[in-house]
PDB file of N, CA and C in Angstrom:
ATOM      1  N   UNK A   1       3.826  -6.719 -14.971  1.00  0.00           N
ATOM      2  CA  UNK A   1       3.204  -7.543 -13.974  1.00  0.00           C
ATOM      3  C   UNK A   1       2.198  -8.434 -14.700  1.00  0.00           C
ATOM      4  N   UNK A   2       2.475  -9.695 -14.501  1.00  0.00           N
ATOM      5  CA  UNK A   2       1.274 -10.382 -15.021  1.00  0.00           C
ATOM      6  C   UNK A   2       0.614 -11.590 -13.843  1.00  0.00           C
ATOM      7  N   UNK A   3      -0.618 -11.991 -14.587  1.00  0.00           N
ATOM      8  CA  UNK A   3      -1.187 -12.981 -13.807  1.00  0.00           C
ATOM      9  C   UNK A   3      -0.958 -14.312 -14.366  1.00  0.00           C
ATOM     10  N   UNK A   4      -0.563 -15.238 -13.289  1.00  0.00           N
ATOM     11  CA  UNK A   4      -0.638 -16.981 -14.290  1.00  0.00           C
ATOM     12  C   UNK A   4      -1.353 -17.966 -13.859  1.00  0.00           C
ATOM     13  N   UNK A   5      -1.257 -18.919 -13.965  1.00  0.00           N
ATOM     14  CA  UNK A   5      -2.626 -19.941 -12.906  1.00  0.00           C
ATOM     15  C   UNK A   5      -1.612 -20.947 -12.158  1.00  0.00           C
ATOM     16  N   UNK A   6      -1.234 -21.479 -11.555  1.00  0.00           N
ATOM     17  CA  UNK A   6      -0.779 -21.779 -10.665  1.00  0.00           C
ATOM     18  C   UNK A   6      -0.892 -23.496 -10.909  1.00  0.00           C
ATOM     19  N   UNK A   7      -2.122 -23.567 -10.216  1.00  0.00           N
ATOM     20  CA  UNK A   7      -2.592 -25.005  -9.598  1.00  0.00           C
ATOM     21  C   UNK A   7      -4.372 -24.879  -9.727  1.00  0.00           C
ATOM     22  N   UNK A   8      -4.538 -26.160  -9.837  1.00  0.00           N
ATOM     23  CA  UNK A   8      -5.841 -26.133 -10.019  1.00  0.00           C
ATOM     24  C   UNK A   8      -6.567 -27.499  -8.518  1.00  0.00           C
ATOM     25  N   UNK A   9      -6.724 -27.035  -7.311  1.00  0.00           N
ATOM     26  CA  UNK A   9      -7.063 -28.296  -6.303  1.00  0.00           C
ATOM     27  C   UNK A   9      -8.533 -28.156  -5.602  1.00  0.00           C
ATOM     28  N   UNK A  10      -9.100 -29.026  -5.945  1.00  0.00           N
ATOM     29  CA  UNK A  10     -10.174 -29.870  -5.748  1.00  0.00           C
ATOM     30  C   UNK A  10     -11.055 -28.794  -6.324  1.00  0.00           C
ATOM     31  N   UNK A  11     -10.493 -28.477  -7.353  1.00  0.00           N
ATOM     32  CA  UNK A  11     -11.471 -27.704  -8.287  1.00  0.00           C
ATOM     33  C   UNK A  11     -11.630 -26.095  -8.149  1.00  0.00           C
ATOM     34  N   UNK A  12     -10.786 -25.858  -7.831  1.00  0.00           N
ATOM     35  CA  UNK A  12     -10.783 -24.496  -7.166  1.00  0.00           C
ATOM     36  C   UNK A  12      -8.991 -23.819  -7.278  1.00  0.00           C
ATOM     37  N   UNK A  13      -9.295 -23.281  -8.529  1.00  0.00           N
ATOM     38  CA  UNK A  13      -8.048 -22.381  -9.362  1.00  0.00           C
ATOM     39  C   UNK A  13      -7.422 -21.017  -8.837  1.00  0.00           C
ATOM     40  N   UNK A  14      -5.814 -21.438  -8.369  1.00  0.00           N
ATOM     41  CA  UNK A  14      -4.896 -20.570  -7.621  1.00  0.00           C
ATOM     42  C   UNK A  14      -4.062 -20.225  -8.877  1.00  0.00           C
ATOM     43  N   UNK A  15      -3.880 -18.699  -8.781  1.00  0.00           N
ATOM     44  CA  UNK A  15      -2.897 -17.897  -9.507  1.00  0.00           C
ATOM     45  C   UNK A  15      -1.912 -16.961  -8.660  1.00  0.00           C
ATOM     46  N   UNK A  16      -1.138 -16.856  -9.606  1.00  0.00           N
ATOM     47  CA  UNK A  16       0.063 -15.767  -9.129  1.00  0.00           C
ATOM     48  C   UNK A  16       0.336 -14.709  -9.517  1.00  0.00           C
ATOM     49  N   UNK A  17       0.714 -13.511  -9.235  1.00  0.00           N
ATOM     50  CA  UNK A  17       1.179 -11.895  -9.714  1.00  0.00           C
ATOM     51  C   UNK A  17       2.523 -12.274  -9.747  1.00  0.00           C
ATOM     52  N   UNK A  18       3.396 -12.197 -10.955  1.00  0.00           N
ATOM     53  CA  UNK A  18       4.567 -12.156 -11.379  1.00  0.00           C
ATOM     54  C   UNK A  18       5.164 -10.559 -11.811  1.00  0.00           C
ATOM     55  N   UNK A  19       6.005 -10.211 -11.256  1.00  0.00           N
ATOM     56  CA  UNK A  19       7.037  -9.264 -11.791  1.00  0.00           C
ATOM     57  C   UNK A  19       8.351  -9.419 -11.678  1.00  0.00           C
ATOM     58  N   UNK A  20       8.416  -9.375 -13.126  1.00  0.00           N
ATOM     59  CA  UNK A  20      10.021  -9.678 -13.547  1.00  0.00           C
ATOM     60  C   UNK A  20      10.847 -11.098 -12.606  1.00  0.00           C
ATOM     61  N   UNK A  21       9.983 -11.934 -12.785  1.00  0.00           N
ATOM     62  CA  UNK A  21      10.115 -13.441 -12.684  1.00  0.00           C
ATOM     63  C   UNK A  21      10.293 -13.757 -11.166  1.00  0.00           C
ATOM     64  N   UNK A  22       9.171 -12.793 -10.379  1.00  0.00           N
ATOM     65  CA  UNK A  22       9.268 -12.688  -9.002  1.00  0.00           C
ATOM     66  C   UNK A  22       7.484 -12.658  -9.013  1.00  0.00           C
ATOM     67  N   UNK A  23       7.523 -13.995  -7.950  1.00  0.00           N
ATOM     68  CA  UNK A  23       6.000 -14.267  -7.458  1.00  0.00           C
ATOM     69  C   UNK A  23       5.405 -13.171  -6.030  1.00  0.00           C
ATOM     70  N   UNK A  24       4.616 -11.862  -6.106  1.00  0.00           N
ATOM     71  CA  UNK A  24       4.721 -11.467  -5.247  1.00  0.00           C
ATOM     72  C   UNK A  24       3.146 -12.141  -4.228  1.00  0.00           C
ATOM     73  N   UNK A  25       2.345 -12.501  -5.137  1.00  0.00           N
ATOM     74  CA  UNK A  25       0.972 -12.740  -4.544  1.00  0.00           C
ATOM     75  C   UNK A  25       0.178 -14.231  -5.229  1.00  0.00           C
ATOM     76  N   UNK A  26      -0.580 -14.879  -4.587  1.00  0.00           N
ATOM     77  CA  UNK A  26      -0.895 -16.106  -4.650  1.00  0.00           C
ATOM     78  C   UNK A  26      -2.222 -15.978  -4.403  1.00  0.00           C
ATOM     79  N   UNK A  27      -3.580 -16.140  -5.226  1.00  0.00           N
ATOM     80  CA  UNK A  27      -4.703 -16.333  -4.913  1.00  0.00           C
ATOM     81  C   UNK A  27      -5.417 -16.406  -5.712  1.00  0.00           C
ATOM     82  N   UNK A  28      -6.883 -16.462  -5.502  1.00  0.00           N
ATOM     83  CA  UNK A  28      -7.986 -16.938  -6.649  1.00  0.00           C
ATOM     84  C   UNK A  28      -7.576 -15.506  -7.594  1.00  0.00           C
ATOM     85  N   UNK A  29      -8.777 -15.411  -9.017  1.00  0.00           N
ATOM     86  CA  UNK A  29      -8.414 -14.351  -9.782  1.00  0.00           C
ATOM     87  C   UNK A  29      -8.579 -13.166  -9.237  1.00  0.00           C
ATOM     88  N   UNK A  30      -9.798 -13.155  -8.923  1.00  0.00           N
ATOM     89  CA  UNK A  30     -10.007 -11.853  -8.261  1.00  0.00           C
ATOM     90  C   UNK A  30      -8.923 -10.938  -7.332  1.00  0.00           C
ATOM     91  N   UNK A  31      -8.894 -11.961  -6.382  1.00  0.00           N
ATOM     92  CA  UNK A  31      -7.730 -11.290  -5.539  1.00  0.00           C
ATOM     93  C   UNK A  31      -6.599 -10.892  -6.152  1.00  0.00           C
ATOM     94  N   UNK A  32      -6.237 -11.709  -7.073  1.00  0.00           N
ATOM     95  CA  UNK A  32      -4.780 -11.573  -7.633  1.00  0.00           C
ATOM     96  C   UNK A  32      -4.446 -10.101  -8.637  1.00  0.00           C
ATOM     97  N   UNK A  33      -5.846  -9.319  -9.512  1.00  0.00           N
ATOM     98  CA  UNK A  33      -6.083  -8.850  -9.507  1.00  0.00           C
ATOM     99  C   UNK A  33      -6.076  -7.212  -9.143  1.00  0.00           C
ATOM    100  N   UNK A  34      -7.163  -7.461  -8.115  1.00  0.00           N
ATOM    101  CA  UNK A  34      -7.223  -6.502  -6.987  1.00  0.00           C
ATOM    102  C   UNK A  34      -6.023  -6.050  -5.933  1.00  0.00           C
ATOM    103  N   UNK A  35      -4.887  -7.369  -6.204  1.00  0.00           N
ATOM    104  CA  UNK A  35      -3.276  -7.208  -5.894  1.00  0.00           C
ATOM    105  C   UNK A  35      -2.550  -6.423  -6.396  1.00  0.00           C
ATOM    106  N   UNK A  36      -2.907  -6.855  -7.828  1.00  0.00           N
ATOM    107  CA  UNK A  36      -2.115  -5.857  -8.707  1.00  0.00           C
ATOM    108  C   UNK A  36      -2.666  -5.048  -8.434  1.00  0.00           C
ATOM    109  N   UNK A  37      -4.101  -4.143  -8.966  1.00  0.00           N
ATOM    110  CA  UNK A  37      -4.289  -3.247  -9.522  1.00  0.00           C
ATOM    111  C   UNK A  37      -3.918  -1.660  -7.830  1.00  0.00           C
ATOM    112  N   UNK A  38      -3.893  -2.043  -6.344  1.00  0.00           N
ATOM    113  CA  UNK A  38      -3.593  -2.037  -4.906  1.00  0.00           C
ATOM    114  C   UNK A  38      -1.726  -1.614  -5.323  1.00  0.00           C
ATOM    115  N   UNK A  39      -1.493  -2.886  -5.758  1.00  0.00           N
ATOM    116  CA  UNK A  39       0.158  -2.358  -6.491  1.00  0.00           C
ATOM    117  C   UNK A  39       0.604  -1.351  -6.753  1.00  0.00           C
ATOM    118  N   UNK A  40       0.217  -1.418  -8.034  1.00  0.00           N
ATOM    119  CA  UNK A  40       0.547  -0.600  -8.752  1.00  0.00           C
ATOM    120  C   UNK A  40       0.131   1.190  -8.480  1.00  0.00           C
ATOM    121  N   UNK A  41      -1.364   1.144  -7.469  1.00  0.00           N
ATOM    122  CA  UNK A  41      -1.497   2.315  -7.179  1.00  0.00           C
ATOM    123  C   UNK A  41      -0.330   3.147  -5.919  1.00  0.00           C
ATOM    124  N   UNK A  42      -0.008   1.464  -5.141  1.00  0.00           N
ATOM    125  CA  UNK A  42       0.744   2.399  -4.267  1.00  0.00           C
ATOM    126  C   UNK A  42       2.293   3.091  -4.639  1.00  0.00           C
ATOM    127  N   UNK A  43       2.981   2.017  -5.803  1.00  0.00           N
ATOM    128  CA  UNK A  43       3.925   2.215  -6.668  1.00  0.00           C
ATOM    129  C   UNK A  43       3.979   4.159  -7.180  1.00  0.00           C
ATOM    130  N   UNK A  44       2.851   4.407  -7.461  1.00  0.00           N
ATOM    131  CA  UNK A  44       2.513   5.690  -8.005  1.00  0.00           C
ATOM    132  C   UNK A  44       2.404   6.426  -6.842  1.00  0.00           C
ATOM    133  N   UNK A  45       1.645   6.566  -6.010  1.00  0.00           N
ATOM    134  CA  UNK A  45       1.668   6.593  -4.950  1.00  0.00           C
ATOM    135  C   UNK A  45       3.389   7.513  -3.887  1.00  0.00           C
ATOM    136  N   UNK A  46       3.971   6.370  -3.989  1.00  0.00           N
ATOM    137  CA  UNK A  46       5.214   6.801  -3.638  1.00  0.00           C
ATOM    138  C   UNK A  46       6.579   7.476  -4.525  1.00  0.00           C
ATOM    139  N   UNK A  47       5.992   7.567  -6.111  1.00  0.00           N
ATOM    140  CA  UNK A  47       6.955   7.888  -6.840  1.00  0.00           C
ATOM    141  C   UNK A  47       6.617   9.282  -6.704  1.00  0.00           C
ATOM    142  N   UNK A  48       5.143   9.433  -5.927  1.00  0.00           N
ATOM    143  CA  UNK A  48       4.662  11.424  -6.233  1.00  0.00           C
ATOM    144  C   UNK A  48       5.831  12.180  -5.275  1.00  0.00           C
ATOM    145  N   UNK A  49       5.543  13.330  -5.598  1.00  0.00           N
ATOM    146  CA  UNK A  49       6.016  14.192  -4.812  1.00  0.00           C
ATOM    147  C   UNK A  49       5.163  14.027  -3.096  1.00  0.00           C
ATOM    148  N   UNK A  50       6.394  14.073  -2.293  1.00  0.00           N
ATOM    149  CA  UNK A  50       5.763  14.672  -0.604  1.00  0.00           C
ATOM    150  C   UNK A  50       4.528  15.526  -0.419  1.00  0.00           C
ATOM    151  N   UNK A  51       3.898  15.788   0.396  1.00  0.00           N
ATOM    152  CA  UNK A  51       3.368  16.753   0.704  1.00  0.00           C
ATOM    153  C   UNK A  51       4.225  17.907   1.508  1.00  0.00           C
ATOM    154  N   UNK A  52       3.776  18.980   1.119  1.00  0.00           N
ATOM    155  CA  UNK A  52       4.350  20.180   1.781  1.00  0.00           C
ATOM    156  C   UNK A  52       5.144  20.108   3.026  1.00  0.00           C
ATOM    157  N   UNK A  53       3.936  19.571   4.092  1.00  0.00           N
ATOM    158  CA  UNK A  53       5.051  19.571   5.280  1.00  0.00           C
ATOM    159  C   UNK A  53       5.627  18.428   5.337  1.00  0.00           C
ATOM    160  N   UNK A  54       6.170  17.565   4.809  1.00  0.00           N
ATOM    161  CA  UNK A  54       6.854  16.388   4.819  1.00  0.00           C
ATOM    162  C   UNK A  54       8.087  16.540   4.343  1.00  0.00           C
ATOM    163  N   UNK A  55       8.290  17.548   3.980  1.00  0.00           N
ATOM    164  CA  UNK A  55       9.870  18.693   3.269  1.00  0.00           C
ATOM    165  C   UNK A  55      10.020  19.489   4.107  1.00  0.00           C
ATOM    166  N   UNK A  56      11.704  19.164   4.704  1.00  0.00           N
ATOM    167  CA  UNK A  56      11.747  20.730   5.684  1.00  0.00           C
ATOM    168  C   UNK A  56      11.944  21.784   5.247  1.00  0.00           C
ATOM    169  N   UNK A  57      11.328  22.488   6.199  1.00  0.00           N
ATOM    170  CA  UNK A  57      11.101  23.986   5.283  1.00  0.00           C
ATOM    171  C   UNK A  57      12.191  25.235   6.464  1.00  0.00           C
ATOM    172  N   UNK A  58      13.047  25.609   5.940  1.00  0.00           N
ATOM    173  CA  UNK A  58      13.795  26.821   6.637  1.00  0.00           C
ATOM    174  C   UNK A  58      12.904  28.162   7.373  1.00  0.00           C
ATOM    175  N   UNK A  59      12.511  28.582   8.331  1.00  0.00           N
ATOM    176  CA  UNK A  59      11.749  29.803   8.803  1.00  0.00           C
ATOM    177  C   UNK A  59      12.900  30.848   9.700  1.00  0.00           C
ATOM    178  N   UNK A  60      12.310  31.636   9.676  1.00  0.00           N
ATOM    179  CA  UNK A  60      13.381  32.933   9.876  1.00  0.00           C
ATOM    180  C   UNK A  60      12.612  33.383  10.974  1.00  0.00           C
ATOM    181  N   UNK A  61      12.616  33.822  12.283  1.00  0.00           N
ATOM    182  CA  UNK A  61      11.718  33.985  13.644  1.00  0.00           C
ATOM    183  C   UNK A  61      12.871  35.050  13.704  1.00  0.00           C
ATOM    184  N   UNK A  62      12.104  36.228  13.878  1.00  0.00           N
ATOM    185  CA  UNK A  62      12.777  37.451  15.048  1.00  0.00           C
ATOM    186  C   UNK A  62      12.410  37.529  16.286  1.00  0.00           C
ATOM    187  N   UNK A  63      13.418  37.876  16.729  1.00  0.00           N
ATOM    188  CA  UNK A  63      13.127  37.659  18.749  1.00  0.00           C
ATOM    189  C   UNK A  63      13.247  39.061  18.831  1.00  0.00           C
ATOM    190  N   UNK A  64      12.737  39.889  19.718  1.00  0.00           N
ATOM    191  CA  UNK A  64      12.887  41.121  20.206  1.00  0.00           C
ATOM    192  C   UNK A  64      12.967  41.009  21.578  1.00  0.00           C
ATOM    193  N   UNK A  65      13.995  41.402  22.400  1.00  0.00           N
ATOM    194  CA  UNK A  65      14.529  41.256  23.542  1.00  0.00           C
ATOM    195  C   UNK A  65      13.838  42.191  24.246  1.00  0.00           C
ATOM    196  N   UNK A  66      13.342  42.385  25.210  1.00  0.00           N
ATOM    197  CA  UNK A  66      12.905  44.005  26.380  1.00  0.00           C
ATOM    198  C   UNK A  66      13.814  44.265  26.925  1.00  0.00           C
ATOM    199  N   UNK A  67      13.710  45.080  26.994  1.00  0.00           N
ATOM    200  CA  UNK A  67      15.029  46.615  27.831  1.00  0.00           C
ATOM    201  C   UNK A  67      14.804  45.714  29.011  1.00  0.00           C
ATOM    202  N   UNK A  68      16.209  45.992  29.871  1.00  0.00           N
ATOM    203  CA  UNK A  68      16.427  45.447  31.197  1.00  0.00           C
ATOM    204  C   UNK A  68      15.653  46.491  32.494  1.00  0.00           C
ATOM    205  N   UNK A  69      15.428  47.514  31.820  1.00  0.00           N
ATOM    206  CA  UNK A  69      15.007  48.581  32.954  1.00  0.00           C
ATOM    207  C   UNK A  69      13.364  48.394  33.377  1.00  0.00           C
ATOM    208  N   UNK A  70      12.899  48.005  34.464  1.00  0.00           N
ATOM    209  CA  UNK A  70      11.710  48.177  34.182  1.00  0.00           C
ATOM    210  C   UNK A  70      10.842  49.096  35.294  1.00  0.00           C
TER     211      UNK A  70
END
């Protein structure tokens, strides 16, 4: 992922977040930045493992019936 500069209008410098020759974000540096660095965390983010209950989990429940006599 890199950053490039774009355009420069009425004095006030626009860049872009490039990955793999794909513009995903457009803004001053900072933002562009704070794009990536938002990125890349959520990238990681979703490569983790689930949390526990977000995996179904198999449970085994016994029922015990009552006698019909009462």
């Amino acid at each position: 992922m890199e950053t490039r500069l774009v355009a420069i209008i009425k004095g006030r410098r626009f860049y872009e977040v490039v990955k793999e020759s794909r513009s995903l974000f457009t803004g001053s540096l900072d933002e562009c930045q704070r794009f990536a660095r938002l990125h890349v965390e959520k990238e990681l983010k979703a490569r983790r493992n689930r949390r526990r209950r977000d995996k179904p989990v198999v449970r085994m429940y016994r029922a015990w019936a009552r006698t019909a006599a009462v």
